[in-house]
Protein backbone atom coordinates (compact mmCIF):
# COMPACT_ATOMS: atom_id res chain seq x y z
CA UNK A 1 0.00 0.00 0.00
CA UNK A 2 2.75 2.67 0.54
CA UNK A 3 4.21 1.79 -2.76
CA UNK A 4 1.12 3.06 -4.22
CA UNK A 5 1.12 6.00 -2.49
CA UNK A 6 4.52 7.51 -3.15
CA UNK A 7 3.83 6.55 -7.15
CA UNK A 8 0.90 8.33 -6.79
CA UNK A 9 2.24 11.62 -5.20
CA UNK A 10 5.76 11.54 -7.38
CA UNK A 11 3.09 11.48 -10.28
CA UNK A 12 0.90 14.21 -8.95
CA UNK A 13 4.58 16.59 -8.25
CA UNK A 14 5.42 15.28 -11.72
CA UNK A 15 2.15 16.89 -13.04
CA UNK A 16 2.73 20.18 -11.01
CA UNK A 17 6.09 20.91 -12.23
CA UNK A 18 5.14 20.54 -15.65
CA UNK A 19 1.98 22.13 -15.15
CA UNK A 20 4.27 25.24 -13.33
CA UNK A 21 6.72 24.73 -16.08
CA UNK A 22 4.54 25.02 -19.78
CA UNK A 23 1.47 26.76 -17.98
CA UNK A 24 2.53 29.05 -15.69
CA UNK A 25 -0.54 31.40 -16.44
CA UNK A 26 -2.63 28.79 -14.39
CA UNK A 27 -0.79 29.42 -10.70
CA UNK A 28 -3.07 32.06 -9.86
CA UNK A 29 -6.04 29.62 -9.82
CA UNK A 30 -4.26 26.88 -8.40
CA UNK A 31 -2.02 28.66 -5.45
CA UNK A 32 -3.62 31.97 -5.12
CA UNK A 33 -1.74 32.99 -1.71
CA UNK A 34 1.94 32.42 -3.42
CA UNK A 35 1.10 33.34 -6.75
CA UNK A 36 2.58 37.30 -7.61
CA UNK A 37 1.56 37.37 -11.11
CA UNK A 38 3.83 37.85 -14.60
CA UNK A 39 7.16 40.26 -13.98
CA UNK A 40 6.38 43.64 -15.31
CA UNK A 41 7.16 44.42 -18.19
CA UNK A 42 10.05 46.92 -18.96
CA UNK A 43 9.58 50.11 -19.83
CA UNK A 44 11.82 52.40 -21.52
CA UNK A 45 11.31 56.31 -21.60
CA UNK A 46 10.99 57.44 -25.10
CA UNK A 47 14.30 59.10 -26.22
CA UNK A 48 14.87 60.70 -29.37
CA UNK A 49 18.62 62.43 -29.16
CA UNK A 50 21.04 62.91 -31.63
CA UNK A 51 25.21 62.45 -30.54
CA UNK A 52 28.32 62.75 -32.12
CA UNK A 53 30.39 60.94 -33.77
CA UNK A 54 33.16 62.30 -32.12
CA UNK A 55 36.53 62.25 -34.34
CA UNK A 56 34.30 61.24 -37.80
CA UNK A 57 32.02 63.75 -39.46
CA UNK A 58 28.73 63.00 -38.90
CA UNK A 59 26.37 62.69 -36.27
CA UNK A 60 23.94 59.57 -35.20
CA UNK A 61 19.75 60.11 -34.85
CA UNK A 62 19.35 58.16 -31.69
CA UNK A 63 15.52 56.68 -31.11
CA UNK A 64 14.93 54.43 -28.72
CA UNK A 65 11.45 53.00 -26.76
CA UNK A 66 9.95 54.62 -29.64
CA UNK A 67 7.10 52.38 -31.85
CA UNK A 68 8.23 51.80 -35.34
CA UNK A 69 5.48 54.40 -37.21
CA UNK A 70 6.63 57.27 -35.13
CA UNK A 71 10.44 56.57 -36.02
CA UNK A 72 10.16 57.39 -39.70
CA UNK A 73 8.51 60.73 -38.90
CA UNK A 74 11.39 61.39 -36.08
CA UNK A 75 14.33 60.51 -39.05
CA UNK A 76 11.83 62.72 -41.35
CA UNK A 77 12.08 65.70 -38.66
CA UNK A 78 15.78 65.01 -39.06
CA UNK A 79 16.69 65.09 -42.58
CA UNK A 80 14.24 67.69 -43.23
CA UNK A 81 11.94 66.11 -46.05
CA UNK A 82 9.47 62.89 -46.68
CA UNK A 83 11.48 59.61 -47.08
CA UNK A 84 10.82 58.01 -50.37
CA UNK A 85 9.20 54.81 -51.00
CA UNK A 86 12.59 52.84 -51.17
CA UNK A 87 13.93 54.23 -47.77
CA UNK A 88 10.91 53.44 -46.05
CA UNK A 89 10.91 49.82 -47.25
CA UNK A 90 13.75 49.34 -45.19
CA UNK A 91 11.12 49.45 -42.04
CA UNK A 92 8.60 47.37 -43.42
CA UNK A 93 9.32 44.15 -41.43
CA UNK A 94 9.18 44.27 -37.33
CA UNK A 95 11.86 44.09 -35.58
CA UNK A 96 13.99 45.11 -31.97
CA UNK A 97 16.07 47.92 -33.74
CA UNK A 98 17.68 48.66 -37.07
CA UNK A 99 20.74 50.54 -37.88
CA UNK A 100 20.06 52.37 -40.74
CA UNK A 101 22.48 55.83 -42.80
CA UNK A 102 19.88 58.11 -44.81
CA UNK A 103 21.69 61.32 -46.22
CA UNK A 104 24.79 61.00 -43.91
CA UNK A 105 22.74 60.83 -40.90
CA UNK A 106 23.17 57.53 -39.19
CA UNK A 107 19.84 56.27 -37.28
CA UNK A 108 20.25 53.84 -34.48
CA UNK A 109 16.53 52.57 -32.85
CA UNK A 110 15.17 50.42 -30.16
CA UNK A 111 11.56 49.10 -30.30
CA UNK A 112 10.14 49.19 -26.87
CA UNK A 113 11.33 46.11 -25.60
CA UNK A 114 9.86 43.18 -23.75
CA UNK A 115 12.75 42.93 -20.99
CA UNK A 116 16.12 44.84 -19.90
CA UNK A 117 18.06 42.47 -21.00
CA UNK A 118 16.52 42.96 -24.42
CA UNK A 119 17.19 46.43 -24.66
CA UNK A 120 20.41 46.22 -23.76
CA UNK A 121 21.10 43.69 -26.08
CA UNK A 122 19.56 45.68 -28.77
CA UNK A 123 21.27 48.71 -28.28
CA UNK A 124 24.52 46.94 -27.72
CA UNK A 125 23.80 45.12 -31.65
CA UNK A 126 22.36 47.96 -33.26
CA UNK A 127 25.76 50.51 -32.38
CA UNK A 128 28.15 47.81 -33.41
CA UNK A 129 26.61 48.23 -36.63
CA UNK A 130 25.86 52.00 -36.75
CA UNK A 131 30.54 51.62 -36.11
CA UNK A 132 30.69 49.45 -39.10
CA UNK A 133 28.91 51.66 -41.47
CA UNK A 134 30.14 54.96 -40.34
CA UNK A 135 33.62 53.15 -41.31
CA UNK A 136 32.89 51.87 -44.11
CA UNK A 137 31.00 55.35 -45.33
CA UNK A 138 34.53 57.09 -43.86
CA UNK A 139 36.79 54.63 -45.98
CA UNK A 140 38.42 54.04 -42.63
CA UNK A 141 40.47 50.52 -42.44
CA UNK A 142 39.55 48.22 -39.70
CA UNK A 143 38.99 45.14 -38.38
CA UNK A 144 36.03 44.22 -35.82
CA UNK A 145 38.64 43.38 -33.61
CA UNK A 146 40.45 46.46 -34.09
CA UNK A 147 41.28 49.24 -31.33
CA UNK A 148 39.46 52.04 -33.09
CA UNK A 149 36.18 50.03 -33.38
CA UNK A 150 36.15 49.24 -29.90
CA UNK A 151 36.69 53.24 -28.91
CA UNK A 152 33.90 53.83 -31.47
CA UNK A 153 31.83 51.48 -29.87
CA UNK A 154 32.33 52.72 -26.04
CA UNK A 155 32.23 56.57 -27.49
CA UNK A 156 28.69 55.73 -28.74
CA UNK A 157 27.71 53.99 -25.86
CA UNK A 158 28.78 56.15 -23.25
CA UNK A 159 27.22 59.11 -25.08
CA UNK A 160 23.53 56.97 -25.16
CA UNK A 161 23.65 55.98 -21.56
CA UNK A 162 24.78 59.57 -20.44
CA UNK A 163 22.27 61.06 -22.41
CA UNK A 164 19.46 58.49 -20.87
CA UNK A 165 20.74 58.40 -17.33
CA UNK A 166 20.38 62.46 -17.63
């Protein structure tokens, strides 16, 4: 008889940790007292900056926690005119961020994001690019791996966080 009952409760705590595992919308209903509910989600102020390049001409549109509509009219305030049909085609499918040059004007933007850890990611991949085509555009020779990408890199990102911490 006590064979039977410790199958029967490692199968019942078998069928709560999966249920706690794939469903774990249900807990409310099931343990209501230890339940807190989903972790917030993140929220990013929307930011709409431009910084420097520092030592290379140019300057970079920054947009972040900004929906993806409202960012073409912010890199239309920008350049000063209506993007045509071809520029705006680079927008058309979602995504976390895009790095993105429109008349020498390099645009780096975040989507809101779902988690801190996405935004951070995002805005970590989106300047590595935004340093890859201001050097290409610049004719400057590097390597990722190089010194001067690196400085780019933490110039860029030091600029964004001051300008968001401020």
């Amino acid at each position: 008889m006590s064979d039977f009952i410790i199958c029967n409760l490692s199968l019942l705590l078998g069928i709560l940790i999966m249920l706690w595992l794939f469903f774990p919308e249900i807990w409310p209903a099931v343990w209501p007292l230890w339940y807190e509910g989903p972790p917030a989600q993140f929220a990013v102020a929307e930011h709409i900056f431009a910084i420097s390049n520092g030592t290379y001409p140019g300057h970079v549109l920054v947009v972040l926690g900004v929906p993806q509509d409202r960012l073409l009219q912010a890199i239309e305030t920008s350049i000063g005119r209506s993007l045509s049909d071809d520029e705006r085609a680079a927008f058309d499918k979602p995504a976390a961020g895009r790095a993105w040059t429109v008349q020498g004007i390099y645009v780096l933007w975040v989507a809101p994001p779902a988690s801190a850890a996405a935004f951070h990611a995002t805005l970590a991949h989106e300047i590595f690019h935004i340093v890859e085509f201001l050097f290409v555009q610049t004719n400057v020779q590097y390597a990722p791996m190089s010194e001067a990408f690196a400085y780019q890199i933490t110039h860029l990102t030091e600029q964004i966080y001051t300008h968001i911490e401020t």
